[in-house]
N, C-alpha and C. Protein backbone atom coordinates (compact mmCIF):
# COMPACT_ATOMS: atom_id res chain seq x y z
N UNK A 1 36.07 3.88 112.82
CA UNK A 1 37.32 3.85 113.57
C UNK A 1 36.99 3.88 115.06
N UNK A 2 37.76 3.60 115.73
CA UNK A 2 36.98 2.87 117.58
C UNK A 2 38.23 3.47 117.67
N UNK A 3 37.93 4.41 118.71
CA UNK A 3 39.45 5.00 119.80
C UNK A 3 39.80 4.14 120.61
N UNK A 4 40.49 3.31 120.86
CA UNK A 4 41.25 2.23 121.54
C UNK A 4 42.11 3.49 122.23
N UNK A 5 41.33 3.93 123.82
CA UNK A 5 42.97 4.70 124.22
C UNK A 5 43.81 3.76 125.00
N UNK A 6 43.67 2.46 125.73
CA UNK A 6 44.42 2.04 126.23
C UNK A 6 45.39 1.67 125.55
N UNK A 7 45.35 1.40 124.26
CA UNK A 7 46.08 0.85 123.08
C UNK A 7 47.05 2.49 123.13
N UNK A 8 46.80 3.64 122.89
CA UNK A 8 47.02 5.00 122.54
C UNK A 8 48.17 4.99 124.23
N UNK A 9 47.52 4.15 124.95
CA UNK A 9 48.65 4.75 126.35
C UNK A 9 49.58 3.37 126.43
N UNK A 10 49.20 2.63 125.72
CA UNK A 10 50.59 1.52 125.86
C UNK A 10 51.87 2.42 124.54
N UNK A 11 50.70 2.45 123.55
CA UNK A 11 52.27 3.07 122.43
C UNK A 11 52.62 3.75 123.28
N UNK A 12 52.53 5.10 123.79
CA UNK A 12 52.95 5.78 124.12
C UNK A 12 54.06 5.69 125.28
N UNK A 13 53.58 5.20 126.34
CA UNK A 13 54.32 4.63 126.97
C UNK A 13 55.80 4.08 126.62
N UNK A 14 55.41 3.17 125.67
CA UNK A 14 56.66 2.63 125.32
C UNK A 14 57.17 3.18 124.31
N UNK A 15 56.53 3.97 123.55
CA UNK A 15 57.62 5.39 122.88
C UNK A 15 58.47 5.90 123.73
N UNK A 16 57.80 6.55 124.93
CA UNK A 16 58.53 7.55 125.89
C UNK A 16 59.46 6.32 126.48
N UNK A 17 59.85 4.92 126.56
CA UNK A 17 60.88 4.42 127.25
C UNK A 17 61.89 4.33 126.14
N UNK A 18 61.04 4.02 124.68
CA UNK A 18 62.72 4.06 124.27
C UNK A 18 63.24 5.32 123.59
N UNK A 19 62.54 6.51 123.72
CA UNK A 19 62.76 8.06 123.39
C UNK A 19 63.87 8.09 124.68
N UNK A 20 63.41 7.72 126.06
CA UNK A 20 64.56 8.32 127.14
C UNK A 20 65.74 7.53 126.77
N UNK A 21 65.74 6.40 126.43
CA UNK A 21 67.20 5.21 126.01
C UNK A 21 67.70 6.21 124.91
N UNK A 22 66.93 6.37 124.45
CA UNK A 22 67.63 7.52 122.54
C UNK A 22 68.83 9.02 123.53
N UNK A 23 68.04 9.38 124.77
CA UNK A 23 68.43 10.20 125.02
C UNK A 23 69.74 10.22 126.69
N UNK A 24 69.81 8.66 126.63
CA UNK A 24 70.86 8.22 127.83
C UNK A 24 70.09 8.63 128.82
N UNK A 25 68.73 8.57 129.12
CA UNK A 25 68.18 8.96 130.60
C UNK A 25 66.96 8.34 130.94
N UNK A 26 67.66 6.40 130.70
CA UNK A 26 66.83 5.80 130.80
C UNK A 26 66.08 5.28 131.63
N UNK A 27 66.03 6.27 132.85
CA UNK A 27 65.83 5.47 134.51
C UNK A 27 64.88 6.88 134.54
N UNK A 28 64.87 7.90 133.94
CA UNK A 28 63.88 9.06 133.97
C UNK A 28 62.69 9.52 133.04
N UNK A 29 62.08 8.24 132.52
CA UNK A 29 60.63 8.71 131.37
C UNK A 29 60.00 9.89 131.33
N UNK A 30 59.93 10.09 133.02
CA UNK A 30 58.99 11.98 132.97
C UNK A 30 59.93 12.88 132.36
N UNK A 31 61.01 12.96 132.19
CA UNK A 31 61.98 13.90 131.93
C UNK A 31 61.92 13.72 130.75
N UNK A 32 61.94 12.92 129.96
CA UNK A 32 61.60 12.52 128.48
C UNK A 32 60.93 13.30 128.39
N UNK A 33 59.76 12.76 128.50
CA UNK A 33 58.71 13.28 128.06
C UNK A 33 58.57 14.96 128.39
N UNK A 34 58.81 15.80 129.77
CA UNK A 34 58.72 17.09 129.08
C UNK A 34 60.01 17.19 128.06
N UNK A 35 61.01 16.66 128.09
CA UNK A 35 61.89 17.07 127.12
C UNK A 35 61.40 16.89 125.59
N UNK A 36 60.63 16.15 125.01
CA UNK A 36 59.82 15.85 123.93
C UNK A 36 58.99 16.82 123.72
N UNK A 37 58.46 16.93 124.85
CA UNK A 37 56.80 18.02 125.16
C UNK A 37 57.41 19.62 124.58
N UNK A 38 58.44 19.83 125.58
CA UNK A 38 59.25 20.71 124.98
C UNK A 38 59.68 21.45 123.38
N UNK A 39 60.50 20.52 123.19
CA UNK A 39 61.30 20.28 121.39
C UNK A 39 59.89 20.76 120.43
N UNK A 40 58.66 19.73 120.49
CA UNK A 40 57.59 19.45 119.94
C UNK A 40 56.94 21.00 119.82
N UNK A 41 56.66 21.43 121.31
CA UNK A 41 56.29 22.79 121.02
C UNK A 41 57.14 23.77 120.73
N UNK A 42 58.41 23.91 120.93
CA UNK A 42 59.54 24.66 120.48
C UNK A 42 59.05 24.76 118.74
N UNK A 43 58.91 23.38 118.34
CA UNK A 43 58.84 23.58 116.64
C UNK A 43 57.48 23.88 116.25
N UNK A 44 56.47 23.92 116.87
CA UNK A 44 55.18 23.56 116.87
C UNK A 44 55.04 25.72 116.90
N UNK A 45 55.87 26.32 117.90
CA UNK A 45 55.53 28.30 117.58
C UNK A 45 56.54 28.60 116.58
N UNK A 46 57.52 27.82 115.94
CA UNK A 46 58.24 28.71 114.99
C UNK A 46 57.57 28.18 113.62
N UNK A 47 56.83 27.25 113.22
CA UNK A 47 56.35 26.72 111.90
C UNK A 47 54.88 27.09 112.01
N UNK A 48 54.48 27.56 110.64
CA UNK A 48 53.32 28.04 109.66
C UNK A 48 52.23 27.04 110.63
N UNK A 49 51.05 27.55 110.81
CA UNK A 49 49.63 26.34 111.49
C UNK A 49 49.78 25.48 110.78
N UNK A 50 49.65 25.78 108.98
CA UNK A 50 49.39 25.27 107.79
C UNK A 50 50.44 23.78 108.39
N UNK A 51 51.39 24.12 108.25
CA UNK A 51 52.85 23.59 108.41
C UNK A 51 52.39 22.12 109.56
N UNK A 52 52.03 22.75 110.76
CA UNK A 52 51.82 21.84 111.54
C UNK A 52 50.99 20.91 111.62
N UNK A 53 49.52 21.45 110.41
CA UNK A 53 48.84 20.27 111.05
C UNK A 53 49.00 19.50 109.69
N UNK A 54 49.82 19.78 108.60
CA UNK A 54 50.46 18.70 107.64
C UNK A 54 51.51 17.55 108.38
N UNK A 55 52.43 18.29 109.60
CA UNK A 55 52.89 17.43 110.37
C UNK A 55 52.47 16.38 111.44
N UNK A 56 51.42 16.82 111.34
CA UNK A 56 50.82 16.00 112.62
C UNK A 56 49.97 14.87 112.25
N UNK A 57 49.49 14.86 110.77
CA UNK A 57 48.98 14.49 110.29
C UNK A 57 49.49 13.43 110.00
N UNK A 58 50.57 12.87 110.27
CA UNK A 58 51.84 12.02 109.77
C UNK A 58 52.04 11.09 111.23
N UNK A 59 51.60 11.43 112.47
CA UNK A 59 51.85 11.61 113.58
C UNK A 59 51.04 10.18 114.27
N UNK A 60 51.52 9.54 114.35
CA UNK A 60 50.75 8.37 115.46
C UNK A 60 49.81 9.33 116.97
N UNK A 61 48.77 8.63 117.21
CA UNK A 61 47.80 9.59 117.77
C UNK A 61 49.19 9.81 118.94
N UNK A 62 49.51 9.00 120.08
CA UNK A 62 50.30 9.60 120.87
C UNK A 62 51.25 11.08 120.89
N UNK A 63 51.57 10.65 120.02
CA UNK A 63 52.39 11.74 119.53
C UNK A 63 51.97 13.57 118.80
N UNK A 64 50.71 12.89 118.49
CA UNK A 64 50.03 14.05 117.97
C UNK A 64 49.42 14.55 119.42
N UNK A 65 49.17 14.23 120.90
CA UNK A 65 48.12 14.42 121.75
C UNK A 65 49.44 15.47 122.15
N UNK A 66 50.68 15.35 122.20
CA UNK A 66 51.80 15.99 122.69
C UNK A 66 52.23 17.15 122.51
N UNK A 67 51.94 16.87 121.27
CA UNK A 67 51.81 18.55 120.19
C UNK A 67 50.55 19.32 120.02
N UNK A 68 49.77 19.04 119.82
CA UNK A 68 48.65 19.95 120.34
C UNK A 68 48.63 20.46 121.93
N UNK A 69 48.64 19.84 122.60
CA UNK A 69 48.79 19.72 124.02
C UNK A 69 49.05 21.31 124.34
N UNK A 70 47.79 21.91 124.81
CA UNK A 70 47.98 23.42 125.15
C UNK A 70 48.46 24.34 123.62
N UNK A 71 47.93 24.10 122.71
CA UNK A 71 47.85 24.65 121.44
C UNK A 71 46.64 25.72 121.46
N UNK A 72 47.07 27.13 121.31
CA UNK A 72 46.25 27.87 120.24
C UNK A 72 46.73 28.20 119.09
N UNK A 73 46.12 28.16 118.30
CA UNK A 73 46.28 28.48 117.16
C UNK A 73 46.51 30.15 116.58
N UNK A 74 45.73 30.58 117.39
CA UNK A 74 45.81 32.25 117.56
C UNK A 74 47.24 32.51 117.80
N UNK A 75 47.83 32.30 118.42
CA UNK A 75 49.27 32.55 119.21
C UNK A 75 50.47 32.99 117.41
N UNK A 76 50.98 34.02 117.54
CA UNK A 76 51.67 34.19 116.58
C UNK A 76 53.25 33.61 116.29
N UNK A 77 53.74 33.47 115.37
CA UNK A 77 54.88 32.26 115.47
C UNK A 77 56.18 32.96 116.02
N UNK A 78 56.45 32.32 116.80
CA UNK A 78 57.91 33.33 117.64
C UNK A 78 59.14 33.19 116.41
N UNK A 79 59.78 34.22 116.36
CA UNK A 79 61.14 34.60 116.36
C UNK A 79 62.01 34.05 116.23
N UNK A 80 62.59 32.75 115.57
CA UNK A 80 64.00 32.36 116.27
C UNK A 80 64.76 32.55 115.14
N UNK A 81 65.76 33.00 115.01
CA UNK A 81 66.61 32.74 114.08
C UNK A 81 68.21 32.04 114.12
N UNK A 82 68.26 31.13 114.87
CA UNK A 82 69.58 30.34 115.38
C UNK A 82 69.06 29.15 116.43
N UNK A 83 70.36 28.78 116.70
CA UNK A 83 70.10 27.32 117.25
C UNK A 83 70.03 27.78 118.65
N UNK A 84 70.70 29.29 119.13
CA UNK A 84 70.84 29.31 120.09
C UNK A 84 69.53 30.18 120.84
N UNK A 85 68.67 31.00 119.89
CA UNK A 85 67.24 31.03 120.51
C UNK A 85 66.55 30.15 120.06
N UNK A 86 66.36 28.86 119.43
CA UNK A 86 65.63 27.88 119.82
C UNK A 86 65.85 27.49 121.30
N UNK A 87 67.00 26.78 121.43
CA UNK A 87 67.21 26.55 122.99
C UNK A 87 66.45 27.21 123.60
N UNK A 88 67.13 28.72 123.61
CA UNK A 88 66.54 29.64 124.63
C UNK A 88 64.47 29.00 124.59
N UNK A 89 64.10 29.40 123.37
CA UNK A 89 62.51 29.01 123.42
C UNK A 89 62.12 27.34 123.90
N UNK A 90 63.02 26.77 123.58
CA UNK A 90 62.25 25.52 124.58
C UNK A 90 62.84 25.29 126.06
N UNK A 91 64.15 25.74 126.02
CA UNK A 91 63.72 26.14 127.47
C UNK A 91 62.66 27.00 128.44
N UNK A 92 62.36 28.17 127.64
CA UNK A 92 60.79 28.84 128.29
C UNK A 92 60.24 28.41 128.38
N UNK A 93 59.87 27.26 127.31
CA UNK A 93 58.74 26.27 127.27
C UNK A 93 58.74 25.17 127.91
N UNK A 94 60.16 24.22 128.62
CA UNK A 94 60.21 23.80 129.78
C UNK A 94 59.76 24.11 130.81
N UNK A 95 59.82 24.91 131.41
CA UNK A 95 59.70 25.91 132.54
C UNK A 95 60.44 25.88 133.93
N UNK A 96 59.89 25.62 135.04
CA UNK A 96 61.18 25.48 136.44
C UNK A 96 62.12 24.62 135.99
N UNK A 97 61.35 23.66 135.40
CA UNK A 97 62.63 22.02 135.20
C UNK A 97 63.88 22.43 134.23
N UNK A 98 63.55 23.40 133.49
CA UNK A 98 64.60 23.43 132.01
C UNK A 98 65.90 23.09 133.12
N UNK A 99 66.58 23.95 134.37
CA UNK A 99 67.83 23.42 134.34
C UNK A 99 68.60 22.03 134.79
N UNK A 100 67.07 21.22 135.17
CA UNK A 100 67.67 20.07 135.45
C UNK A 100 67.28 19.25 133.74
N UNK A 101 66.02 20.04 133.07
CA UNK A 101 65.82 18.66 131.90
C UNK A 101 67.22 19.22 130.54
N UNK A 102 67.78 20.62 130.93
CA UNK A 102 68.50 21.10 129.29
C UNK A 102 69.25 21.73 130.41
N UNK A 103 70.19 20.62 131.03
CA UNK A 103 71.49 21.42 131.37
C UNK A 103 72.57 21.65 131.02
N UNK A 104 72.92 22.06 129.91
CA UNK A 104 73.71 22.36 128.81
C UNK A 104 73.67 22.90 127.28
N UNK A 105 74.21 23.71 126.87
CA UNK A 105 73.22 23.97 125.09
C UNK A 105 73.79 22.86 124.31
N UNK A 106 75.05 22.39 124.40
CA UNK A 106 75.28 21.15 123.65
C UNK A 106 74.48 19.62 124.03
N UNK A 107 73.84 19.42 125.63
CA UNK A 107 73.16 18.40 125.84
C UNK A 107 72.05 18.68 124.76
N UNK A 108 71.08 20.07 125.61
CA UNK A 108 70.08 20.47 124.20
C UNK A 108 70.00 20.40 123.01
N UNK A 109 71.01 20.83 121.95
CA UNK A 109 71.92 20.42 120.84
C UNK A 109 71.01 18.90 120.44
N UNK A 110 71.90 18.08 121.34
CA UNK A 110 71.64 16.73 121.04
C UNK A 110 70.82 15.80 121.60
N UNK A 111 69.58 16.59 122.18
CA UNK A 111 68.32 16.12 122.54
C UNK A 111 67.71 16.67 121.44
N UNK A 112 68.00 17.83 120.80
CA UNK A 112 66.94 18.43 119.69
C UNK A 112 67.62 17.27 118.49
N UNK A 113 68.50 16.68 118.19
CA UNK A 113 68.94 16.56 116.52
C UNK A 113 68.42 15.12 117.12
N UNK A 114 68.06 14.58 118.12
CA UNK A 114 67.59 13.10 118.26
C UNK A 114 66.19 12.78 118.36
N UNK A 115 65.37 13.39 118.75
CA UNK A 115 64.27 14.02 118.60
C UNK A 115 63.83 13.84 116.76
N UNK A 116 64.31 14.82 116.41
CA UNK A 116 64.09 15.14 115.04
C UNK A 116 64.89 13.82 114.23
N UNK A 117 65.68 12.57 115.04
CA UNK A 117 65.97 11.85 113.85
C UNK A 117 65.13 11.07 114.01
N UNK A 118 64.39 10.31 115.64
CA UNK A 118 63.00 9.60 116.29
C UNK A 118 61.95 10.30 115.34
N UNK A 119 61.68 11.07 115.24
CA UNK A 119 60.66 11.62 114.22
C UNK A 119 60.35 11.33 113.04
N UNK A 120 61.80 11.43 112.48
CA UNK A 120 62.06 10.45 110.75
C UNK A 120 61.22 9.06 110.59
N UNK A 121 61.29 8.61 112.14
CA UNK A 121 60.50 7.19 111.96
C UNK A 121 58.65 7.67 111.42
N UNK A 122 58.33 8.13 111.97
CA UNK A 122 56.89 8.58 111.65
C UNK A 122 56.82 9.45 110.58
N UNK A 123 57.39 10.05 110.18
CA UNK A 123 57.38 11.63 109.42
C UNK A 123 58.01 11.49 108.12
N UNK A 124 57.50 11.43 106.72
CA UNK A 124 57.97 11.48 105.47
C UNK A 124 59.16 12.33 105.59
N UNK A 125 60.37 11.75 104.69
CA UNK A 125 60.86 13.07 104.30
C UNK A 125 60.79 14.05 103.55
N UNK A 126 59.67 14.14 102.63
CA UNK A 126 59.29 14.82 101.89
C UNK A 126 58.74 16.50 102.95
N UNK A 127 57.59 15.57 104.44
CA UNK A 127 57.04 16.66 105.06
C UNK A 127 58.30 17.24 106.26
N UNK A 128 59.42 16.70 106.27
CA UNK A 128 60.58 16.90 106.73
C UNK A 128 60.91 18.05 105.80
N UNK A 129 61.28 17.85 104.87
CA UNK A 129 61.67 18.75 103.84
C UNK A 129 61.06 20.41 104.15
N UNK A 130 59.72 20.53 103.88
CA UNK A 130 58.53 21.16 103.97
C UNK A 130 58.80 22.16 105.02
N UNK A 131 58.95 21.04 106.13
CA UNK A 131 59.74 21.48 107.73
C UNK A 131 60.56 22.37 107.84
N UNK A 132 61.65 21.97 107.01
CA UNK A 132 63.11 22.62 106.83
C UNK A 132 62.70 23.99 106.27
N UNK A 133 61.84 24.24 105.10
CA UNK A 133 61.63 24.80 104.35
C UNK A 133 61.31 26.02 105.23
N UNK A 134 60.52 26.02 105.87
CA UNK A 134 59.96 27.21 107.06
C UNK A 134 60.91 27.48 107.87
N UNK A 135 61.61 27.25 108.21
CA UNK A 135 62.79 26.79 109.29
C UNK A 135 63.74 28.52 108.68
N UNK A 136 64.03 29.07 109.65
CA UNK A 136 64.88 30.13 109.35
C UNK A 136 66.24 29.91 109.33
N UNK A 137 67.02 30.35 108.17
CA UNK A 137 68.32 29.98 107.81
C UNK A 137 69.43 29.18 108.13
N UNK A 138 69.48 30.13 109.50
CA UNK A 138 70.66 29.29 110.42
C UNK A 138 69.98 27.61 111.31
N UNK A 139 68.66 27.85 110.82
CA UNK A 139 68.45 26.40 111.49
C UNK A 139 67.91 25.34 110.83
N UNK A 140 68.26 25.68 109.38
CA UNK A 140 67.66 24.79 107.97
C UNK A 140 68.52 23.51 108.19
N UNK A 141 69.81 23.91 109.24
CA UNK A 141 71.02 22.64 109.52
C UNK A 141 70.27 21.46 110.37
N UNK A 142 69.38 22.27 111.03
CA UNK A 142 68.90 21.12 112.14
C UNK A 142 68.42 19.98 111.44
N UNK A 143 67.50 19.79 110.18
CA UNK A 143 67.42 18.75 109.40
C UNK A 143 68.16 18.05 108.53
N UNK A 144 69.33 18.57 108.65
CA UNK A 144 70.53 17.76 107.94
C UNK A 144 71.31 17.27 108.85
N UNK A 145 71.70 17.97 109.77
CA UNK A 145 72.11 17.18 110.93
C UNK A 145 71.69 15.99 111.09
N UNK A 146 70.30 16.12 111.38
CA UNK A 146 69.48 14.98 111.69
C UNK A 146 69.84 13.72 110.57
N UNK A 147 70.02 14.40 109.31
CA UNK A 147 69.79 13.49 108.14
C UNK A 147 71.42 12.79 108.22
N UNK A 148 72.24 13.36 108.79
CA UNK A 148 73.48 13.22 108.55
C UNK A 148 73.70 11.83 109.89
N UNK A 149 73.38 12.19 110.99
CA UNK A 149 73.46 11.34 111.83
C UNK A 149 72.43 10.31 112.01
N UNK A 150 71.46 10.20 111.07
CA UNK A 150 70.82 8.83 110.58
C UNK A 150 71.59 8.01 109.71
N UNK A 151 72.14 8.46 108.52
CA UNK A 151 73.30 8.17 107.84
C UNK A 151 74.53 6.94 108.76
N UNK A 152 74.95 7.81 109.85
CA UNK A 152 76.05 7.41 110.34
C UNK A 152 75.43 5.98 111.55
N UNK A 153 74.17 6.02 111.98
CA UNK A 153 73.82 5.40 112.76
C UNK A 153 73.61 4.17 111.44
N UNK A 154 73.34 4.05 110.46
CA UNK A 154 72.82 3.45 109.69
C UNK A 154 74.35 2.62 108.82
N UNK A 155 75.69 3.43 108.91
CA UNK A 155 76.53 2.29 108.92
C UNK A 155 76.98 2.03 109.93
N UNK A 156 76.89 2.79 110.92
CA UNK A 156 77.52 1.78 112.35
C UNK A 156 77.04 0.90 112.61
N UNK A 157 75.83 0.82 112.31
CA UNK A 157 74.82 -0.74 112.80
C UNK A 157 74.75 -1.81 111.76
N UNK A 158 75.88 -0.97 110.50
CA UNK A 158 75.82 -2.54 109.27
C UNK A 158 74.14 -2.60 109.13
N UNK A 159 73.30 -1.81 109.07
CA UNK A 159 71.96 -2.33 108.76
C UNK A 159 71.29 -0.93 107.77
N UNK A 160 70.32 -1.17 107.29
CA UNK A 160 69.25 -0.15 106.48
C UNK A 160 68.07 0.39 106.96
N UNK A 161 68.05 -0.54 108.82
CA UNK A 161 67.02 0.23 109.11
C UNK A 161 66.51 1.98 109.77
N UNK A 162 65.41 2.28 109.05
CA UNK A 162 65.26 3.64 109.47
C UNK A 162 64.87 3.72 110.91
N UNK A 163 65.01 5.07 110.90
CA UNK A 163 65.30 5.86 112.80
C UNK A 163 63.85 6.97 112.64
């Protein structure tokens, strides 16, 4: 296998332009991208190691460089039990920028359930499932959400293709 990274920085690239279009902030890619960087590690301290590197494993290299990205493994899995300390944790994990990149919990809301439906494209649903599975109660919704508004994108567009 030959690491082609220029190949690794064009996907990427053009992931992160049409991740910011997914997210209406298509004139701002850096903002994407910590907003991705964000989400990614948000889910990356509340799920099992085990958990993650079954996910990543699924992961086009770009995407996997994002999520590791300042990873220990040592670090113990935070706390969240709602939608509304997730926020809170990827906003920490934003850092100065959170109030210009998550200025709102409903924008956040719907940067996290778009995120996670962009993901569906790479990510079985089986290891989606898996996902959910670790996922503490009140936020077992975040993958149905997701599943629900793939659904709806999928007859508004009269088409079958996946997101």
């Amino acid at each position: 296998m030959s690491l082609n990274f220029n190949q690794y920085a064009v996907e990427g690239n053009t992931f992160i332009k049409q991740y910011a279009k997914e997210l209406c902030i298509p004139e701002d890619p850096e903002r994407a991208g910590r907003i991705l960087s964000s989400i990614l590690h948000g889910l990356r301290s509340i799920i099992s190691v085990e958990e993650s590197l079954q996910f990543i494993a699924q992961l086009p290299m770009f995407l996997k460089a994002v999520y590791v990205n300042g990873w220990s493994i040592k670090t113990n899995k935070k706390r969240v039990k709602d939608m509304e300390e997730f926020i809170d944790l990827i906003r920490s994990i934003d850092g100065k920028t959170f109030l210009y990149d998550f200025e709102s919990d409903e924008i956040t809301e719907d940067y996290i359930y778009s995120t996670f439906l962009i993901l569906r494209k790479y990510v079985s649903s089986g290891e989606m499932d898996d996902i959910r599975g670790g996922l503490p109660k009140r936020l077992k919704g975040l993958y149905f959400r997701s599943h629900i508004r793939l659904e709806t994108i999928k007859i508004s567009n009269n088409s079958s293709r996946q997101i």
